[in-house]
N, C-alpha and C. Protein backbone atom coordinates (compact mmCIF):
# COMPACT_ATOMS: atom_id res chain seq x y z
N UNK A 1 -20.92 -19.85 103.30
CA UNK A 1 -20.08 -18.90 102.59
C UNK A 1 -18.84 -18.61 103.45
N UNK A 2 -18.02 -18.61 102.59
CA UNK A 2 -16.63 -18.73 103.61
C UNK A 2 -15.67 -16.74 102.87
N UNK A 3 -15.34 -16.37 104.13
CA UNK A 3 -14.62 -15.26 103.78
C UNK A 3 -13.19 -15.11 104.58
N UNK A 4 -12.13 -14.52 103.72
CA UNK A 4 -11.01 -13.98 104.97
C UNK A 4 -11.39 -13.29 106.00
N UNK A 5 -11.22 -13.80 107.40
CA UNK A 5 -11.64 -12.89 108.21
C UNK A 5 -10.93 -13.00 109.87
N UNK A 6 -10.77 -12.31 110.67
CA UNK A 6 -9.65 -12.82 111.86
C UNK A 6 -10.60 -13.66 112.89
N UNK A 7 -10.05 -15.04 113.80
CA UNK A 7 -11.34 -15.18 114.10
C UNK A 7 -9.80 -16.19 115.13
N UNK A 8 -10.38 -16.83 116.15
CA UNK A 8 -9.51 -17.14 117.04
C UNK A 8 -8.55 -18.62 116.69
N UNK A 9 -7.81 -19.10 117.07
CA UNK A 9 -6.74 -20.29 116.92
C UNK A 9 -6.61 -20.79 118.01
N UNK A 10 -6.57 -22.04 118.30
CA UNK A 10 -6.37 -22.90 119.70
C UNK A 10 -5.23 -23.65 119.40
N UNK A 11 -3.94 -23.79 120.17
CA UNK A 11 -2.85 -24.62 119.63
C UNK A 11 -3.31 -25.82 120.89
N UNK A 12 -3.53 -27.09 119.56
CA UNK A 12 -4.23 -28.02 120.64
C UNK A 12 -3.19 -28.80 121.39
N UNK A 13 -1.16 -28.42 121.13
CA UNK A 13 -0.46 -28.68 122.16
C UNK A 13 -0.39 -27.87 123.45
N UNK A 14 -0.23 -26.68 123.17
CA UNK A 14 -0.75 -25.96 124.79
C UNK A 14 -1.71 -26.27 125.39
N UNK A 15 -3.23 -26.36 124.86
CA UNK A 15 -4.05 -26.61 125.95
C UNK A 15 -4.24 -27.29 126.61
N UNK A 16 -4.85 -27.41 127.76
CA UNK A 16 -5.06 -28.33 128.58
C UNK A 16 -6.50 -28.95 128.99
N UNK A 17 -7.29 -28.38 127.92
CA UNK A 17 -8.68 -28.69 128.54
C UNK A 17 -9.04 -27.93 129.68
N UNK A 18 -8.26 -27.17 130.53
CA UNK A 18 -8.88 -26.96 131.54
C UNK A 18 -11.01 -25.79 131.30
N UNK A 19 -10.84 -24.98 130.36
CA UNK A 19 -12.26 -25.04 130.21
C UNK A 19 -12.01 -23.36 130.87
N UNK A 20 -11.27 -22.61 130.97
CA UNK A 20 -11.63 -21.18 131.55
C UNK A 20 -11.78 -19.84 130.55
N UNK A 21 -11.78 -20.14 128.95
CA UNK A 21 -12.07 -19.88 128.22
C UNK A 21 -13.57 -19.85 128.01
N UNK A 22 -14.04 -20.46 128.37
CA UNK A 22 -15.46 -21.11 127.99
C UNK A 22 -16.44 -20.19 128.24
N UNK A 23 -16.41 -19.89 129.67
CA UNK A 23 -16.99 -18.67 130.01
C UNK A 23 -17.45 -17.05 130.01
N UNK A 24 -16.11 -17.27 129.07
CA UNK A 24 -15.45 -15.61 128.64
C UNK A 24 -16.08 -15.67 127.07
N UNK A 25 -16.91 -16.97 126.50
CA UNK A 25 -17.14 -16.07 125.00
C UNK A 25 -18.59 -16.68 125.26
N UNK A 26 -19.30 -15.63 125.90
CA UNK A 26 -20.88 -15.73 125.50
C UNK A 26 -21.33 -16.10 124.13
N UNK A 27 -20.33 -16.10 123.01
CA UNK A 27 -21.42 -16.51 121.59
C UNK A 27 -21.10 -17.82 121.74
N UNK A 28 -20.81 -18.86 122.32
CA UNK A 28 -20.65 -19.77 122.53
C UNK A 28 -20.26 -20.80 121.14
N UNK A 29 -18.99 -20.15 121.17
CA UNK A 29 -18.00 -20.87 119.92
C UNK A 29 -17.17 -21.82 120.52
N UNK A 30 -17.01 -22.17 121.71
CA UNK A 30 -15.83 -22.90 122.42
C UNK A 30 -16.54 -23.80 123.10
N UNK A 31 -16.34 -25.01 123.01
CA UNK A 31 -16.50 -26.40 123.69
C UNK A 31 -15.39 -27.20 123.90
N UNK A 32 -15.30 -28.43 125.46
CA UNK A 32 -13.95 -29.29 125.60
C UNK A 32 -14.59 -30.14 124.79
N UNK A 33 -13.81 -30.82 124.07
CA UNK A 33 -13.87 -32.27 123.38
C UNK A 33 -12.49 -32.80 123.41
N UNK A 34 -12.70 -33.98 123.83
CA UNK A 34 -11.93 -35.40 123.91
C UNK A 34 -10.61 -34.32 124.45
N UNK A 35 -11.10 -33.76 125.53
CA UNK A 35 -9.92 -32.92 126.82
C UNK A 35 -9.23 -31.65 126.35
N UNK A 36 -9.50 -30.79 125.21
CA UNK A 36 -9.01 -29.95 124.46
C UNK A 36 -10.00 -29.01 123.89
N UNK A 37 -9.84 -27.71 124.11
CA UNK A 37 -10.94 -26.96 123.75
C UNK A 37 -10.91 -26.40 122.37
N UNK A 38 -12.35 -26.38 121.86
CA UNK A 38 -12.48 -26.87 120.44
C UNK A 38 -12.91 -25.59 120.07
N UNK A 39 -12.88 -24.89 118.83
CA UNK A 39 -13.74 -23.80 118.35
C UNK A 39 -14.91 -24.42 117.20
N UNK A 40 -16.33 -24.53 118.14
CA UNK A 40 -16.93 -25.19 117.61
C UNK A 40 -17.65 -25.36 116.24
N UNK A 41 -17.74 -24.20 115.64
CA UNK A 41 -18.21 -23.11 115.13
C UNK A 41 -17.87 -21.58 114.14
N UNK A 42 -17.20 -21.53 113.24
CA UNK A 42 -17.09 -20.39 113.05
C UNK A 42 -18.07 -19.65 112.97
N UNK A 43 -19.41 -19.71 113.00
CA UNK A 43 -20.09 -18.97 112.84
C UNK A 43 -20.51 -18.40 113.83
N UNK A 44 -19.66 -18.82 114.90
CA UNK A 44 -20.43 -18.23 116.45
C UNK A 44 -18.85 -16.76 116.90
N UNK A 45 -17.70 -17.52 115.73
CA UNK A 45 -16.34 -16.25 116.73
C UNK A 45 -16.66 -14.97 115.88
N UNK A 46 -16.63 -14.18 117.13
CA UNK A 46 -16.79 -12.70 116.47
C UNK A 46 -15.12 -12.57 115.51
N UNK A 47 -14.02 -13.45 116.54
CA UNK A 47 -12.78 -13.09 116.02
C UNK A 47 -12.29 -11.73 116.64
N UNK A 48 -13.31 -11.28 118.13
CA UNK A 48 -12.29 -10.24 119.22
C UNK A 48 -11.81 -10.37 120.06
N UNK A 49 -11.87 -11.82 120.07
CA UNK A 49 -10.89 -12.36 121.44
C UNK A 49 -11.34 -12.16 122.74
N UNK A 50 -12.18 -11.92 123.25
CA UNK A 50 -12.85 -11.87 124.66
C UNK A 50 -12.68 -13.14 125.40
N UNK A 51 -12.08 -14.24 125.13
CA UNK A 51 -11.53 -15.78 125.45
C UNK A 51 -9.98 -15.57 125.68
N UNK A 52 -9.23 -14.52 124.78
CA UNK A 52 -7.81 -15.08 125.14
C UNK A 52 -7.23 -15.03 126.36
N UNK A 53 -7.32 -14.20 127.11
CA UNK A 53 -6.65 -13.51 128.47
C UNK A 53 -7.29 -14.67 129.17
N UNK A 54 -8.04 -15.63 129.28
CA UNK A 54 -8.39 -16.45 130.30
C UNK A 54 -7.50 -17.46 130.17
N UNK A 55 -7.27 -18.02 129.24
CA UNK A 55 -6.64 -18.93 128.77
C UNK A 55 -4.70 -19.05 129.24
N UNK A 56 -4.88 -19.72 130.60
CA UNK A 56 -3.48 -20.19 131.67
C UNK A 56 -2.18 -20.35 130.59
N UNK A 57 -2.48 -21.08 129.58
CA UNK A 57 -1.44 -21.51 129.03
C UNK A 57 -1.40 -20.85 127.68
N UNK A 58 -1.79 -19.46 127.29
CA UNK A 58 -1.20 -18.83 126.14
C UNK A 58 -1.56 -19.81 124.84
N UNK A 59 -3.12 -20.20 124.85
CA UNK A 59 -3.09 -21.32 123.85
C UNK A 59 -3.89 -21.07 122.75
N UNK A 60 -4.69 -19.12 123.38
CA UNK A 60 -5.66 -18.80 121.70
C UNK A 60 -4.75 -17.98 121.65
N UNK A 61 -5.16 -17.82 119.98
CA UNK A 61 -4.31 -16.66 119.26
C UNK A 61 -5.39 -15.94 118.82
N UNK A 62 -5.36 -14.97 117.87
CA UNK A 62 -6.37 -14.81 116.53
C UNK A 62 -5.68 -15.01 115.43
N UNK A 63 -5.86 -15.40 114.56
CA UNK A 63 -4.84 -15.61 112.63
C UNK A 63 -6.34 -14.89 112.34
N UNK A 64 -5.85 -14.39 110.95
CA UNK A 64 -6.98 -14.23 109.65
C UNK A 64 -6.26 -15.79 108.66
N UNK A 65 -7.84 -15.86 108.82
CA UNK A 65 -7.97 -17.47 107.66
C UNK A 65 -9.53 -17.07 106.94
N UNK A 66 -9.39 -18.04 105.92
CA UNK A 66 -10.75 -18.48 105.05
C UNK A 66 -11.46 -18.98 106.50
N UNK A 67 -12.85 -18.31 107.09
CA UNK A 67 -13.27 -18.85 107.71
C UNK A 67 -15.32 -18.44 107.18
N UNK A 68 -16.04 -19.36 108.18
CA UNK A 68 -17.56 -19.09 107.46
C UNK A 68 -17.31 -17.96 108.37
N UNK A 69 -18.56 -16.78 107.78
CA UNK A 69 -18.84 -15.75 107.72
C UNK A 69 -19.79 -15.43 109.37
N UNK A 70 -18.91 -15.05 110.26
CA UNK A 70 -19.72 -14.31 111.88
C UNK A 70 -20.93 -14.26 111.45
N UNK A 71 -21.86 -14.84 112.69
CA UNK A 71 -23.84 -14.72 112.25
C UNK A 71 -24.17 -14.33 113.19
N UNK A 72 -24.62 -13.35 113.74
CA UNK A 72 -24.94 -12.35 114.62
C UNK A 72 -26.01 -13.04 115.25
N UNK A 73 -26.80 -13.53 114.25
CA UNK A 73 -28.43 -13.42 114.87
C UNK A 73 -28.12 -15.11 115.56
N UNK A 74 -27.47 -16.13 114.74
CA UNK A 74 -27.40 -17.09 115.28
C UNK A 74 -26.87 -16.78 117.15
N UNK A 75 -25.63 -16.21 117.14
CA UNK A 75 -25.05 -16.22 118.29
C UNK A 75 -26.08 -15.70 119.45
N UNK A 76 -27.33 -15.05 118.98
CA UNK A 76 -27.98 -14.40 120.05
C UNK A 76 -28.79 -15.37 120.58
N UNK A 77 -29.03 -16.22 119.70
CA UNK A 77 -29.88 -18.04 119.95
C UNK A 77 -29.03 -18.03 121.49
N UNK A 78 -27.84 -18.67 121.27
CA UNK A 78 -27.20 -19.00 122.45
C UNK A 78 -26.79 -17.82 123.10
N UNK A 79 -26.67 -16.61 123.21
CA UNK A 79 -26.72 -15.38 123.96
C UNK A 79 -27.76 -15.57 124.98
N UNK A 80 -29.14 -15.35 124.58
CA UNK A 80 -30.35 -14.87 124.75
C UNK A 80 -30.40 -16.06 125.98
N UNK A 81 -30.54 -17.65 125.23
CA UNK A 81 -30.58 -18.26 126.46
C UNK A 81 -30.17 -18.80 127.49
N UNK A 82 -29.00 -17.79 128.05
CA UNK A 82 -28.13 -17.75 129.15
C UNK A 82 -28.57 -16.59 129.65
N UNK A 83 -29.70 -15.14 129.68
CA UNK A 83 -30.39 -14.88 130.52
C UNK A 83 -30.00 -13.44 130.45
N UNK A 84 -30.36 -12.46 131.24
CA UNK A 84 -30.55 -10.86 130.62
C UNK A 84 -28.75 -10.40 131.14
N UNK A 85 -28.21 -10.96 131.82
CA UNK A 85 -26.78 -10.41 132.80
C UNK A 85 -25.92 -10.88 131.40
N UNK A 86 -26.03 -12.02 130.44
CA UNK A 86 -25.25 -12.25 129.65
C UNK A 86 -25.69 -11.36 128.34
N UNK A 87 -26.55 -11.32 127.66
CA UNK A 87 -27.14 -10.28 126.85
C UNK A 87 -26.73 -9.17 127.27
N UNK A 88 -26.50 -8.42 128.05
CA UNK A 88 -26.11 -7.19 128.74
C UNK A 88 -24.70 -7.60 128.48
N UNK A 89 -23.76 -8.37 129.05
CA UNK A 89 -22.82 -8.48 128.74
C UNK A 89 -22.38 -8.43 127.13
N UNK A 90 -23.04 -9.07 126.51
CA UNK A 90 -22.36 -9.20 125.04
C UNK A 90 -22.62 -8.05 124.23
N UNK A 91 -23.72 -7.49 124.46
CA UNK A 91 -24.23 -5.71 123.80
C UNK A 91 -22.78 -5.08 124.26
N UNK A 92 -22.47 -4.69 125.59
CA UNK A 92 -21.24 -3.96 126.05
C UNK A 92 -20.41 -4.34 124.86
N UNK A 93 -19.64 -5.33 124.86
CA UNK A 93 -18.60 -6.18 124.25
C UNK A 93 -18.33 -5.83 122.61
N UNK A 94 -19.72 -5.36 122.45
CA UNK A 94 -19.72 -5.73 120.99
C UNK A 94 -19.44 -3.64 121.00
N UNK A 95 -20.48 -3.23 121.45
CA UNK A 95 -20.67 -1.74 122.12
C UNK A 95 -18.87 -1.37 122.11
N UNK A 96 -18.09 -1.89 123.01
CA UNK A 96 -16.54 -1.58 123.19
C UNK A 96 -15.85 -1.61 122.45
N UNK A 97 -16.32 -2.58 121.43
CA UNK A 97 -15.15 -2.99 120.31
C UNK A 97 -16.01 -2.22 118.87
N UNK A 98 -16.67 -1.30 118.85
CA UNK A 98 -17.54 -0.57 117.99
C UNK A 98 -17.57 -1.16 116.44
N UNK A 99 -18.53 -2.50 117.52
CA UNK A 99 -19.03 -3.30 115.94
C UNK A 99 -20.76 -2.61 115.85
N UNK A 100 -20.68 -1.98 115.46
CA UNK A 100 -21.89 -1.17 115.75
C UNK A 100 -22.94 -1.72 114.59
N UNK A 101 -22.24 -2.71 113.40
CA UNK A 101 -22.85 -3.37 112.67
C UNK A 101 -24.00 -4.58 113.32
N UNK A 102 -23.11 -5.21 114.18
CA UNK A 102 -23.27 -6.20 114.99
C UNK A 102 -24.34 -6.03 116.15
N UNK A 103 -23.89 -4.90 116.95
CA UNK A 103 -24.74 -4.41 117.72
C UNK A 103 -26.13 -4.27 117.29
N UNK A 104 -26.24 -3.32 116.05
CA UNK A 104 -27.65 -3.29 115.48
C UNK A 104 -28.50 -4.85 115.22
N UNK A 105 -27.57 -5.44 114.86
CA UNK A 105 -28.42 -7.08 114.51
C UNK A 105 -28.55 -7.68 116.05
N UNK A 106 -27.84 -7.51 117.14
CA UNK A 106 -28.40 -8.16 118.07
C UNK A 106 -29.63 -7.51 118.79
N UNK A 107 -29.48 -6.04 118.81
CA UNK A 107 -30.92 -5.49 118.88
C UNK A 107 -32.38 -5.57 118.45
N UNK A 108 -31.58 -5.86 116.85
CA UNK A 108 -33.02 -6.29 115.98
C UNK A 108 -33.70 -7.26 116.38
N UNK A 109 -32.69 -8.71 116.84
CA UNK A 109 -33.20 -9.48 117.00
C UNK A 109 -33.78 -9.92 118.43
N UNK A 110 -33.32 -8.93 119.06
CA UNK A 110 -33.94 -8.60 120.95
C UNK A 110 -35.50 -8.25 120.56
N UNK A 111 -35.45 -7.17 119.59
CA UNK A 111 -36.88 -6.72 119.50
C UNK A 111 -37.74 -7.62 118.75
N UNK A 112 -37.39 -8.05 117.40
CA UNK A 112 -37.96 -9.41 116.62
C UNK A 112 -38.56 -10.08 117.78
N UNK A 113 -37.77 -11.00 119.08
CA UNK A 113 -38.54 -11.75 119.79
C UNK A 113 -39.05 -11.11 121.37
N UNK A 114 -39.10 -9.57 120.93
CA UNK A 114 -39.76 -8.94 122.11
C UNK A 114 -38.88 -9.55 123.18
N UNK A 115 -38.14 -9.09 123.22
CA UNK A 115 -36.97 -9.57 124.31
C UNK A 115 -36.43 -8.05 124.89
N UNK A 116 -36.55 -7.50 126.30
CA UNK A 116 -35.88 -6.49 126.59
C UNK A 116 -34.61 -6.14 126.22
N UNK A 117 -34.49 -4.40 125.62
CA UNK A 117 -32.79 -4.33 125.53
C UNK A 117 -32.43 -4.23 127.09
N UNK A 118 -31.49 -5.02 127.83
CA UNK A 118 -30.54 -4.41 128.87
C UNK A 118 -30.34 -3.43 129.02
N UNK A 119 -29.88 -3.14 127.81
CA UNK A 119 -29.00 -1.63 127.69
C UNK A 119 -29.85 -0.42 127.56
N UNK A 120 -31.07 -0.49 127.32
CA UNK A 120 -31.99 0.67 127.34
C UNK A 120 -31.80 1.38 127.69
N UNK A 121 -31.43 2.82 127.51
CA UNK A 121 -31.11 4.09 128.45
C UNK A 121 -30.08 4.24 128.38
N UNK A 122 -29.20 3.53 127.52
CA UNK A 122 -27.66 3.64 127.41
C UNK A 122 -27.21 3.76 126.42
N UNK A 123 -26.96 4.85 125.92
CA UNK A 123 -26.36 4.85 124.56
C UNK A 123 -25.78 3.89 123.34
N UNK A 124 -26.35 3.24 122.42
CA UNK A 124 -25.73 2.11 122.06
C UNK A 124 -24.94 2.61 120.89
N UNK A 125 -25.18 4.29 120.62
CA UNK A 125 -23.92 4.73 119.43
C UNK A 125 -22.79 4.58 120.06
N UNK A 126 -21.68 3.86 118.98
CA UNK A 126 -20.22 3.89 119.34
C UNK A 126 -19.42 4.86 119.05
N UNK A 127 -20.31 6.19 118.49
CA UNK A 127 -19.67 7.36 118.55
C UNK A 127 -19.92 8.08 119.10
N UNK A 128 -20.71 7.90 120.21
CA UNK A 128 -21.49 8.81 120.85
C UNK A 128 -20.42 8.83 122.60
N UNK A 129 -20.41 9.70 123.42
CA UNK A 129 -19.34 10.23 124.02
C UNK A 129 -19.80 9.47 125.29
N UNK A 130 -19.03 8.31 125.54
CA UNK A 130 -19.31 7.59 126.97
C UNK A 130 -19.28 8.79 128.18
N UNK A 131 -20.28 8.00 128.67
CA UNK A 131 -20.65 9.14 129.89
C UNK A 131 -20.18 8.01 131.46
N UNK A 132 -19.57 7.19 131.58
CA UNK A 132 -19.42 6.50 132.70
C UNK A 132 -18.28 5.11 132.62
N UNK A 133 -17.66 4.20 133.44
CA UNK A 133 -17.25 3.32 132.98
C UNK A 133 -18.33 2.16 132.26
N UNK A 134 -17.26 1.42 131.53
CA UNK A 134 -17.91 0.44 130.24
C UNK A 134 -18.32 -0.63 130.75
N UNK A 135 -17.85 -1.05 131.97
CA UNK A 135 -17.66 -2.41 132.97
C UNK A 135 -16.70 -2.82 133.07
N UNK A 136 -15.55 -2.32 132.53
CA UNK A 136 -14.20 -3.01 132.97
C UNK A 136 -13.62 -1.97 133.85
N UNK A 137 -13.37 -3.13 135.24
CA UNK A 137 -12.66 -2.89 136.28
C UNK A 137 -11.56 -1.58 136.48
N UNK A 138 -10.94 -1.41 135.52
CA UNK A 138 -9.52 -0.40 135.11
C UNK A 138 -10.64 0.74 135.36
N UNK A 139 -11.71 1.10 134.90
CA UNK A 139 -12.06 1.99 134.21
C UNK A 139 -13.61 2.62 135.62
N UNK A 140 -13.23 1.85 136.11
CA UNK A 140 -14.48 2.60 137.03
C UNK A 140 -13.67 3.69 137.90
N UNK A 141 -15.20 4.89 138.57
CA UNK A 141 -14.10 5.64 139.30
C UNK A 141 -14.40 5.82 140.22
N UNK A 142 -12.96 5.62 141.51
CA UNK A 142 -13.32 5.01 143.37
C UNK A 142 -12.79 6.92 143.55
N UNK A 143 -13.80 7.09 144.21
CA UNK A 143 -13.23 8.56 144.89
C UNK A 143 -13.16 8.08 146.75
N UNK A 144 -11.62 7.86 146.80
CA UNK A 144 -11.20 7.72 148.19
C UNK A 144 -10.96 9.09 149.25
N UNK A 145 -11.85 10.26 148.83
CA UNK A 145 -11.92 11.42 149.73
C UNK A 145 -12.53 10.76 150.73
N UNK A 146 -11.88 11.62 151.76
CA UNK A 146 -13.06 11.89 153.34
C UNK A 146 -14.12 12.61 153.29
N UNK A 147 -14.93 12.00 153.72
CA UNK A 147 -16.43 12.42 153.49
C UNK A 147 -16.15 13.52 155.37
N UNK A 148 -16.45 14.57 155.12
CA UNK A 148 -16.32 15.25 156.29
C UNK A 148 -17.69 15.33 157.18
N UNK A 149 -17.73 15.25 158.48
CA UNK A 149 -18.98 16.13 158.72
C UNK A 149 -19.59 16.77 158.67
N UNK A 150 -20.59 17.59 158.68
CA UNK A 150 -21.07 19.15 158.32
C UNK A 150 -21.49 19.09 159.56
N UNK A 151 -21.04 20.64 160.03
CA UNK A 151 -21.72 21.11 161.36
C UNK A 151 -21.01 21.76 162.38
């Protein structure tokens, strides 16, 4: 089933194959083929771009096109077996960008195969009032006081 929906663009003259995209989309929609990185899949891009900023040469975009319809539960197939640090990662991700639709189906399907949530103990409402940083770097907080002696 195919719907309008925003989902990423690779201009296959910019790229270079180099592959640093790849890493950055845990639903694992992006593969090199024949030296150019491919979107393998629509059914794996959420379409939030968690790939573009890696990408040296300015070569994803997002467009809205007729594309097949994001599958949550599929993407957790390849989520799940890259191990609990990436599952943790993609709950956040999805958690940040308050697809809270999404979120619920990757949970379901954590629990369906008795699979620990990561996130347990952590609020997974996206309306609910963050209590700490999200994991991005900007956002943590360094308190550079002097710790004094007592005495």
């Amino acid at each position: 089933m195919a719907m309008k929906r925003k989902i990423i663009k690779i201009d296959r003259d910019k790229c270079n194959g180099c592959g640093l995209c790849i890493p950055n989309c845990p639903e694992g929609a992006l593969q090199v083929i024949d030296g150019k990185v491919r979107l393998v899949s629509d059914l794996y891009c959420d379409g939030l771009g968690a790939c573009i900023g890696y990408c040296p040469e300015s070569a994803i975009t997002i467009e809205e096109r007729e594309a097949q319809v994001y599958n949550e539960k599929k993407v957790m197939v390849n989520i799940v077996k890259q191990g609990k640090n990436v599952i943790k990662a993609h709950l956040k991700h999805l958690k940040e960008h308050n697809q809270q639709e999404y979120l619920e189906q990757a949970l379901d399907y954590l629990k369906e195969k008795g699979i620990e949530n990561p996130l347990s103990g952590i609020s997974t409402d996206s309306h609910s009032e963050q209590k700490g940083p999200a994991g991005c770097p900007g956002e943590q907080i360094i308190d550079f006081r002097e710790i004094k002696p007592q005495g």
